[in-house]
C-alpha atoms as a PDB file:
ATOM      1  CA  UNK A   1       5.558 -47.920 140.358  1.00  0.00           C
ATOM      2  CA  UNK A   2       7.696 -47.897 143.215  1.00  0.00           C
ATOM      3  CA  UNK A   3       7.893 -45.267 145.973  1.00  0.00           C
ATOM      4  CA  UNK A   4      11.282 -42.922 145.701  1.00  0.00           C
ATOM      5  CA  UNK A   5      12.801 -44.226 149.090  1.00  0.00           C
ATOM      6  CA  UNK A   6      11.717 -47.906 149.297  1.00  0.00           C
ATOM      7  CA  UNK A   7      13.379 -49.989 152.518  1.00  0.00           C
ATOM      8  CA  UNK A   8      12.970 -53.638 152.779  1.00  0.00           C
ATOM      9  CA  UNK A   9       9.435 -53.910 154.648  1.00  0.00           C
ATOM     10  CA  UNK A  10       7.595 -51.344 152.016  1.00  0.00           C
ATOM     11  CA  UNK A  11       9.411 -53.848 149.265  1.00  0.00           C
ATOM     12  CA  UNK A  12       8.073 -56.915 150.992  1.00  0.00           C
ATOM     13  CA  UNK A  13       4.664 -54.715 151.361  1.00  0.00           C
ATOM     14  CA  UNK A  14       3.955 -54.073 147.601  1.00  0.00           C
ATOM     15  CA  UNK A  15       5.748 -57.134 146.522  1.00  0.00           C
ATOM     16  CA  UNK A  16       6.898 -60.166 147.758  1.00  0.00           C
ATOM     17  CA  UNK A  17       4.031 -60.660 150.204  1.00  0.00           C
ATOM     18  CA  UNK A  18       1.718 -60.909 147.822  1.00  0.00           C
ATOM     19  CA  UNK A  19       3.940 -62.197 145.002  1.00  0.00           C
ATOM     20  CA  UNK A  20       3.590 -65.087 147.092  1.00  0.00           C
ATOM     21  CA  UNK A  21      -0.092 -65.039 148.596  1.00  0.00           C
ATOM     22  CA  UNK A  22       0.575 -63.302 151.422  1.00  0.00           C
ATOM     23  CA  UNK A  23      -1.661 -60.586 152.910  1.00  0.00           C
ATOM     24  CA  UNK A  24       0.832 -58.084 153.521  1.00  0.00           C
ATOM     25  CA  UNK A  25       4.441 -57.395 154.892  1.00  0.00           C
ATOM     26  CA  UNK A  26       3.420 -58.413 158.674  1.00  0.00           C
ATOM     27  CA  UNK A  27       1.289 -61.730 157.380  1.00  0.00           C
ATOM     28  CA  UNK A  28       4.395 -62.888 155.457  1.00  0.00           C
ATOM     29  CA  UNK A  29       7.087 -61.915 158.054  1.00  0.00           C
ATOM     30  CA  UNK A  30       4.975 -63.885 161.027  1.00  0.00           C
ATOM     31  CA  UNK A  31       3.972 -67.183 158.970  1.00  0.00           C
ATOM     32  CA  UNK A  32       7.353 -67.110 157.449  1.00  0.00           C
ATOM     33  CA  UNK A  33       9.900 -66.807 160.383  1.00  0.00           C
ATOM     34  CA  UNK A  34      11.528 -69.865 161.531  1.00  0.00           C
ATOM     35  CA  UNK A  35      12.120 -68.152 164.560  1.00  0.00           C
ATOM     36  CA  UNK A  36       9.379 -69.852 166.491  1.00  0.00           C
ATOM     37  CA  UNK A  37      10.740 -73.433 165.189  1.00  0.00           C
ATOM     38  CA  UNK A  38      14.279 -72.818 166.809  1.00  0.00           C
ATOM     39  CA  UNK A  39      13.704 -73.833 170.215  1.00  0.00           C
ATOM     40  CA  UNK A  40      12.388 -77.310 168.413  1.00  0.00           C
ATOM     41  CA  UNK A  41      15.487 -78.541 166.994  1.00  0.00           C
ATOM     42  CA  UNK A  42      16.622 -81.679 168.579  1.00  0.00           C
ATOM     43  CA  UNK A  43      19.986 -82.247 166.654  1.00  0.00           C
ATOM     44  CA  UNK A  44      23.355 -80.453 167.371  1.00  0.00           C
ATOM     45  CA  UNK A  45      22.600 -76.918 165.327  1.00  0.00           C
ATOM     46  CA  UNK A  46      25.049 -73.629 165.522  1.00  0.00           C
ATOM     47  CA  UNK A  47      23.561 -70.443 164.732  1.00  0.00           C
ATOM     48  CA  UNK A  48      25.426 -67.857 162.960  1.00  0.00           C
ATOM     49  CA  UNK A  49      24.458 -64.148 162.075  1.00  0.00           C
ATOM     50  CA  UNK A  50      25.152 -60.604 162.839  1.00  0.00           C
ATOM     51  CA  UNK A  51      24.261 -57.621 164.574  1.00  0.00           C
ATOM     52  CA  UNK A  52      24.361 -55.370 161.760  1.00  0.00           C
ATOM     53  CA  UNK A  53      22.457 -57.724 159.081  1.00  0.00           C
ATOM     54  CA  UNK A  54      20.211 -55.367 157.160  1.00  0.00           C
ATOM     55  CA  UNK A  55      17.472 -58.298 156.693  1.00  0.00           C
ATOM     56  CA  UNK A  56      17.543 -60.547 160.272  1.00  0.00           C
ATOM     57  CA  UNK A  57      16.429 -58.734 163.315  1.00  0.00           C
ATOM     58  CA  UNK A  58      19.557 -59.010 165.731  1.00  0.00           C
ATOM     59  CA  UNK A  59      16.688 -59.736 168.493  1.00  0.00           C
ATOM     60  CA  UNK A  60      15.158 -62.292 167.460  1.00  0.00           C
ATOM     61  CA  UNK A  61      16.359 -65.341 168.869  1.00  0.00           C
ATOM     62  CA  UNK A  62      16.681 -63.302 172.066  1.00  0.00           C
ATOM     63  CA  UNK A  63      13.504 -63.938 173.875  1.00  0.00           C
ATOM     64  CA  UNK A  64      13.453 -67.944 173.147  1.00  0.00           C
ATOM     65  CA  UNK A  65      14.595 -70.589 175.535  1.00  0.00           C
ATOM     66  CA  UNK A  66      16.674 -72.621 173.611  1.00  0.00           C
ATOM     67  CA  UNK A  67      17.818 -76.161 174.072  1.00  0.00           C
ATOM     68  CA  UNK A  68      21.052 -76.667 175.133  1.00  0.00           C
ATOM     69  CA  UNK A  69      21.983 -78.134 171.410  1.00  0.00           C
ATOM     70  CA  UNK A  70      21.286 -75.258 169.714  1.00  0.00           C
ATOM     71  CA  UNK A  71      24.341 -72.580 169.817  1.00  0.00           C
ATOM     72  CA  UNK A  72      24.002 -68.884 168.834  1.00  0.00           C
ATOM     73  CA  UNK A  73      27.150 -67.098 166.967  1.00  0.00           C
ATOM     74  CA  UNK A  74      25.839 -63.414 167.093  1.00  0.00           C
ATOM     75  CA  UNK A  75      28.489 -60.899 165.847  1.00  0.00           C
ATOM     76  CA  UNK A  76      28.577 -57.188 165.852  1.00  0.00           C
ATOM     77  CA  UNK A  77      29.581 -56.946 162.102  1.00  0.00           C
ATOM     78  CA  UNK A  78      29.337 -59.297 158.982  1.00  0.00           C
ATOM     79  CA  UNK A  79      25.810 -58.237 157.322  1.00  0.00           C
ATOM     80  CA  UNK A  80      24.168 -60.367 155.625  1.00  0.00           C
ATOM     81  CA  UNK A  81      26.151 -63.806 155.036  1.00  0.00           C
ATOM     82  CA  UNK A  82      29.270 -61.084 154.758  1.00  0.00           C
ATOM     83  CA  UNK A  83      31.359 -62.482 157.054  1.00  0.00           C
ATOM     84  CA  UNK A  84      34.652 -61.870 155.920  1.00  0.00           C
ATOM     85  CA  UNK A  85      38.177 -62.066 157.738  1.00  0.00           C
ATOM     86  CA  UNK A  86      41.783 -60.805 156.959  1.00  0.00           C
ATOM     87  CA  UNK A  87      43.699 -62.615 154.484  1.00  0.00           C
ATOM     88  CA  UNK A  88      46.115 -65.453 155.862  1.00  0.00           C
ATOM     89  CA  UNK A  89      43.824 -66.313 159.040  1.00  0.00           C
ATOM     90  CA  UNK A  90      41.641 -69.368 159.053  1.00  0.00           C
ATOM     91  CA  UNK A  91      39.303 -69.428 156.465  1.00  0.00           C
ATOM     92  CA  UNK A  92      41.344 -66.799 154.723  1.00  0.00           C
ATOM     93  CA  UNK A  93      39.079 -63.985 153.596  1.00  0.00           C
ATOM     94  CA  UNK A  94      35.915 -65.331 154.480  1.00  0.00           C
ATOM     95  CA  UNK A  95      35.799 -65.189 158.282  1.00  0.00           C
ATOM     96  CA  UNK A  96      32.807 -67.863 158.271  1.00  0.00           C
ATOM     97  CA  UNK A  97      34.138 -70.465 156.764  1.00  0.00           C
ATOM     98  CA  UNK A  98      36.865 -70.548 159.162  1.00  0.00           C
ATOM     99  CA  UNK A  99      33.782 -70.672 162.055  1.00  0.00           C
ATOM    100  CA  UNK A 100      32.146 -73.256 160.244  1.00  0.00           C
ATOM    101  CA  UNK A 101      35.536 -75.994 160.195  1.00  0.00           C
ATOM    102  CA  UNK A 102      36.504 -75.128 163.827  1.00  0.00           C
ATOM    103  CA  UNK A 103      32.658 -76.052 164.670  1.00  0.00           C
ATOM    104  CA  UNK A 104      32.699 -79.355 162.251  1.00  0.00           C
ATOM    105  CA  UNK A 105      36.289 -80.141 163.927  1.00  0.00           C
ATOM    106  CA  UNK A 106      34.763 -79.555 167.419  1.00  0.00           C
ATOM    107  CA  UNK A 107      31.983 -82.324 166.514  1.00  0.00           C
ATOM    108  CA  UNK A 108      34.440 -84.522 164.882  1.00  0.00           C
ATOM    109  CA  UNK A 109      36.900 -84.814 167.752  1.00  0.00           C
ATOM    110  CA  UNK A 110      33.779 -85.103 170.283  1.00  0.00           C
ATOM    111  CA  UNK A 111      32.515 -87.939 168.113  1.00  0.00           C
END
């Protein structure tokens, strides 16, 4: 049974940690993060997320030095992988997609 108000880290808790063998909420969340792998990438890599995304804490890229190859895209609004824009601008509705060909055009021309 469930608990009447249930946020993400109580569902992860009593569920997907150990769904999946994990200890708890805190043992999943540490030896699941690919945070601590970012500052290892060696090939061109552009991050995207935003401020507001119920699942990603906004922080945490924050306190990692990362190599000059890796970008960060952080944005106030968007969610999670909701990054929509207005109809008719690049992209059209979705905002990201738009992000994503000026970034693969950027690479292309500096190829």
């Amino acid at each position: 049974m469930l608990p009447a108000t249930l946020d993400l880290w109580t569902f992860d808790d009593l569920y997907t940690a150990p769904a999946c063998g994990f200890r708890d909420a805190r043992d999943y969340y540490r030896r699941s993060s690919s945070a601590p792998l970012v500052p290892r990438i060696r090939v061109p890599c552009r991050i995207l997320f935003a401020e507001d995304d119920p699942f990603i804490d906004p922080t945490v890229l924050d306190h990692l030095e990362l190599p000059p190859n890796v970008q960060v895209l952080k944005t106030p609004r968007g969610g999670h992988l909701g990054f929509l824009g207005l109809p008719g601008t690049r992209g059209g509705g979705f905002w990201m997609d738009g992000v994503v060909l000026g970034w693969l055009e950027e690479e292309e021309d500096g190829a």
